[in-house]
N, C-alpha and C. Protein backbone atom coordinates (compact mmCIF):
# COMPACT_ATOMS: atom_id res chain seq x y z
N UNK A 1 -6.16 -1.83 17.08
CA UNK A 1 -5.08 -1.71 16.11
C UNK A 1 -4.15 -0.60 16.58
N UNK A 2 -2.80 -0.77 16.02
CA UNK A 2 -1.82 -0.14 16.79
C UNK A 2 -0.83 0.67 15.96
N UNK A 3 -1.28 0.65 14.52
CA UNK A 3 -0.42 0.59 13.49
C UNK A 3 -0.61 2.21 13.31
N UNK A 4 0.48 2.77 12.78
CA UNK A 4 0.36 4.36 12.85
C UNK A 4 1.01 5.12 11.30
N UNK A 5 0.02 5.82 10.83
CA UNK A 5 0.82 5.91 9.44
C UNK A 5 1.25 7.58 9.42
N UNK A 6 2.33 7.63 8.88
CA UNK A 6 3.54 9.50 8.24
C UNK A 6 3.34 9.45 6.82
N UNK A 7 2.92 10.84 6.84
CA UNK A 7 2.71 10.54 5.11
C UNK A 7 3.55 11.76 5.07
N UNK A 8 4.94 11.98 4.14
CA UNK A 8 5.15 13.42 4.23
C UNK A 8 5.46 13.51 2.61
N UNK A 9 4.59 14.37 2.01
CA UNK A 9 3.95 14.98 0.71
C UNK A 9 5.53 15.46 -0.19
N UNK A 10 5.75 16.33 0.71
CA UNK A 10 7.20 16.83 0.26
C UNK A 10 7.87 16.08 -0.28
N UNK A 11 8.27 15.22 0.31
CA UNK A 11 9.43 13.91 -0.05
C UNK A 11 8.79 12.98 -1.12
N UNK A 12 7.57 13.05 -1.01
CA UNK A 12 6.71 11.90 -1.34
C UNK A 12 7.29 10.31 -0.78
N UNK A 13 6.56 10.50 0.39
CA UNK A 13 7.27 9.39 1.35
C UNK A 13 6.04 8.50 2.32
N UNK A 14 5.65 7.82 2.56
CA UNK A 14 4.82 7.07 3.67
C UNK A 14 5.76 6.39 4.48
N UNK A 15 5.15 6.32 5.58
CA UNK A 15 5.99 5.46 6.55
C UNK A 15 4.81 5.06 8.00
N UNK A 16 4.60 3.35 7.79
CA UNK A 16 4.40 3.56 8.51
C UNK A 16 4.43 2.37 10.08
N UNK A 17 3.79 2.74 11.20
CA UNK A 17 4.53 1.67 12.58
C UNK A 17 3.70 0.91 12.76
N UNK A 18 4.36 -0.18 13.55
CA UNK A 18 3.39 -0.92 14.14
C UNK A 18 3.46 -2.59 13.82
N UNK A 19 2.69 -3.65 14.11
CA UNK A 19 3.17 -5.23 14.17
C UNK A 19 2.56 -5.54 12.03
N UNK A 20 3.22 -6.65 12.06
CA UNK A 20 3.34 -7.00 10.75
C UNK A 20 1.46 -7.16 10.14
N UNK A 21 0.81 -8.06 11.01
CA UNK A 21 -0.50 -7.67 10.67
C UNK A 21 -1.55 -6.61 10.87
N UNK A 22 -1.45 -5.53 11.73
CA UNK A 22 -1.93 -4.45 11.38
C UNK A 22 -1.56 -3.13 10.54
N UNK A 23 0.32 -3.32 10.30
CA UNK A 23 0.31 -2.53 9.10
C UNK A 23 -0.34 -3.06 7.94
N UNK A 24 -0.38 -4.25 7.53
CA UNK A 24 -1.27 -5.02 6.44
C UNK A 24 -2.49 -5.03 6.57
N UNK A 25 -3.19 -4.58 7.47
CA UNK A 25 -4.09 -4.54 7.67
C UNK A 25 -4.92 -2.95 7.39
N UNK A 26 -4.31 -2.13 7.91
CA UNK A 26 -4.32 -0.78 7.97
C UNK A 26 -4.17 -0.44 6.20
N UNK A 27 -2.91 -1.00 5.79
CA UNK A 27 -2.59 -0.92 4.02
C UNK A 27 -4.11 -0.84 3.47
N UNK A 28 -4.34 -2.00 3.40
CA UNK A 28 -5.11 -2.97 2.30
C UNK A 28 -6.55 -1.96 3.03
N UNK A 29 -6.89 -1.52 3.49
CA UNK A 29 -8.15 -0.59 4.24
C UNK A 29 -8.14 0.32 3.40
N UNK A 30 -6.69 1.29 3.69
CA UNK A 30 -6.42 2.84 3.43
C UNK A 30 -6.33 2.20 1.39
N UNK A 31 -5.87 0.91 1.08
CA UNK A 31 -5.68 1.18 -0.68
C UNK A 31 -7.39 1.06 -0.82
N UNK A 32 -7.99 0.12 -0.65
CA UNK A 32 -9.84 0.06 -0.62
C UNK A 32 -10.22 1.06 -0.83
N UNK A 33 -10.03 2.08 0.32
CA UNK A 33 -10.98 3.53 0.40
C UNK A 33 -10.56 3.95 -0.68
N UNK A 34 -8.95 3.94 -1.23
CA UNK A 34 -9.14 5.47 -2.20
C UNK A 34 -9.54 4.19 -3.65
N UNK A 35 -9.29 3.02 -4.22
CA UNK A 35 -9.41 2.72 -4.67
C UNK A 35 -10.99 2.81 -5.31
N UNK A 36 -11.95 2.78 -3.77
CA UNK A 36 -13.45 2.71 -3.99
C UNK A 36 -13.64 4.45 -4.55
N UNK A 37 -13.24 5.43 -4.18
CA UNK A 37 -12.77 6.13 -4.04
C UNK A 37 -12.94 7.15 -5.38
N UNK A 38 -11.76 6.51 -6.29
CA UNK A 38 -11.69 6.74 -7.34
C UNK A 38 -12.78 6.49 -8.49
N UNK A 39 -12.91 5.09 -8.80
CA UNK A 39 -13.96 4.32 -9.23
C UNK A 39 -15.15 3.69 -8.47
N UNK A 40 -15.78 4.43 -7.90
CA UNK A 40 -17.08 4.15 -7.49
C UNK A 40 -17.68 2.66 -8.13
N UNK A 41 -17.69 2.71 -9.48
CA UNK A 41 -18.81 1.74 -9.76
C UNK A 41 -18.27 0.73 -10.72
N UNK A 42 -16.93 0.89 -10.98
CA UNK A 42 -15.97 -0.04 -11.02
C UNK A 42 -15.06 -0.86 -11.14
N UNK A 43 -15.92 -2.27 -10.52
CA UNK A 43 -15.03 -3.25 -9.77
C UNK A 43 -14.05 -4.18 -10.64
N UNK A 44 -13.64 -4.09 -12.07
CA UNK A 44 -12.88 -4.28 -12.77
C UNK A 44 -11.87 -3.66 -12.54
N UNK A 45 -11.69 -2.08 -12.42
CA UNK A 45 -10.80 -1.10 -13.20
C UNK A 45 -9.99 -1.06 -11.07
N UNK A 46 -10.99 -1.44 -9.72
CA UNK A 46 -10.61 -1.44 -9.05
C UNK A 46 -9.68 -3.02 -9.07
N UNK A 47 -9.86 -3.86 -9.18
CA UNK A 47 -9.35 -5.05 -8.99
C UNK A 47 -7.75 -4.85 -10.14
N UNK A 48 -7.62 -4.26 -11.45
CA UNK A 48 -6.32 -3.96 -12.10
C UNK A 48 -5.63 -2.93 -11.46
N UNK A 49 -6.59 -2.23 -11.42
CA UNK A 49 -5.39 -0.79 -9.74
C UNK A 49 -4.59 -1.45 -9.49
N UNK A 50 -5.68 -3.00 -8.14
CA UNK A 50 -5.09 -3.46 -7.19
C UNK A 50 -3.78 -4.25 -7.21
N UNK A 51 -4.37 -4.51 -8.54
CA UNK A 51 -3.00 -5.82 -9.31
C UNK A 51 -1.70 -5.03 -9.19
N UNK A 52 -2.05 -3.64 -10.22
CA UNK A 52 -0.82 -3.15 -10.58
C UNK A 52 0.03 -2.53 -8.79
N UNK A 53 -0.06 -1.98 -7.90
CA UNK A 53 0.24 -2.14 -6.56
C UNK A 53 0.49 -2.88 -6.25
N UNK A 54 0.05 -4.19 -6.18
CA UNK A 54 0.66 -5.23 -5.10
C UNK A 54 1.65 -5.91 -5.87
N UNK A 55 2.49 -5.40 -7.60
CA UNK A 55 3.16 -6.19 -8.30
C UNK A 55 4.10 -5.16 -8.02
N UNK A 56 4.14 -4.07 -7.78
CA UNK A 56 5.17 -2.58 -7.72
C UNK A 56 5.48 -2.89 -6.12
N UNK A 57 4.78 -3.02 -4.99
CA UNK A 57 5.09 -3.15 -4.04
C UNK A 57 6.08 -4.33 -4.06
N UNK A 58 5.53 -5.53 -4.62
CA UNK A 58 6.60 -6.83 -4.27
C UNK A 58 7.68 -6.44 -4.95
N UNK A 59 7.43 -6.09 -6.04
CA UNK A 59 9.52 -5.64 -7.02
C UNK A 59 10.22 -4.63 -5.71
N UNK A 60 9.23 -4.05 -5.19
CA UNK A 60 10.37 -2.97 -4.43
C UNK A 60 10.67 -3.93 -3.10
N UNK A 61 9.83 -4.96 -2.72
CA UNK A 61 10.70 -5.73 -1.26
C UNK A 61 11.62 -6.73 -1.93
N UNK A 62 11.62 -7.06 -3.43
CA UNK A 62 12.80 -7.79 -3.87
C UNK A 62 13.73 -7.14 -4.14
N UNK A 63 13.62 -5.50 -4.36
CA UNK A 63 14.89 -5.32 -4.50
C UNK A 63 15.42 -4.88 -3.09
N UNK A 64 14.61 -4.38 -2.60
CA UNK A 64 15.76 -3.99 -1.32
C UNK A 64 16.29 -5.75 -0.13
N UNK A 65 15.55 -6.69 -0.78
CA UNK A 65 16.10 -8.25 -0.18
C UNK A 65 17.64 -8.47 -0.98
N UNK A 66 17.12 -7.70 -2.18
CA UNK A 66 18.28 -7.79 -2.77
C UNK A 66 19.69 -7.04 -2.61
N UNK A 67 19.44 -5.91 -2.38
CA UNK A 67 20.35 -4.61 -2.01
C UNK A 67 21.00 -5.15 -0.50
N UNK A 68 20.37 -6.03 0.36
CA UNK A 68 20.34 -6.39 1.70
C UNK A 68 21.93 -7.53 1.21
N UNK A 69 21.45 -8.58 0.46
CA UNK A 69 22.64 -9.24 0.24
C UNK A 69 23.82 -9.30 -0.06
């Protein structure tokens, strides 16, 4: 894997490189750990985390598809 992640705290900013399936790949790893992380024992309260992220992530690539047009 090739994918390389910037996290800078200050800004509150991530950024990170690399081909389309190992940043997705690398993501969905690094949300797991802290997700497991948080809630150890559980796998409900991890699976609504997960929901609520991957529904905040997609509004923000529609809007900037949108901002693009």
């Amino acid at each position: 894997m090739k994918a390389k992640l910037y996290i800078d705290s200050e800004d509150s900013t991530i950024k990170i490189e690399g081909g389309p399936s190992d940043v997705l790949y690398f993501l969905v790893c690094a949300i797991a750990q802290i997700l497991k992380s948080y809630f150890p024992h559980d796998l409900e309260r991890q699976m609504a985390w997960l929901s609520a992220l991957l529904y905040n992530v997609i509004c923000e690539l529609k809007k900037e598809d949108d901002d693009e047009d």
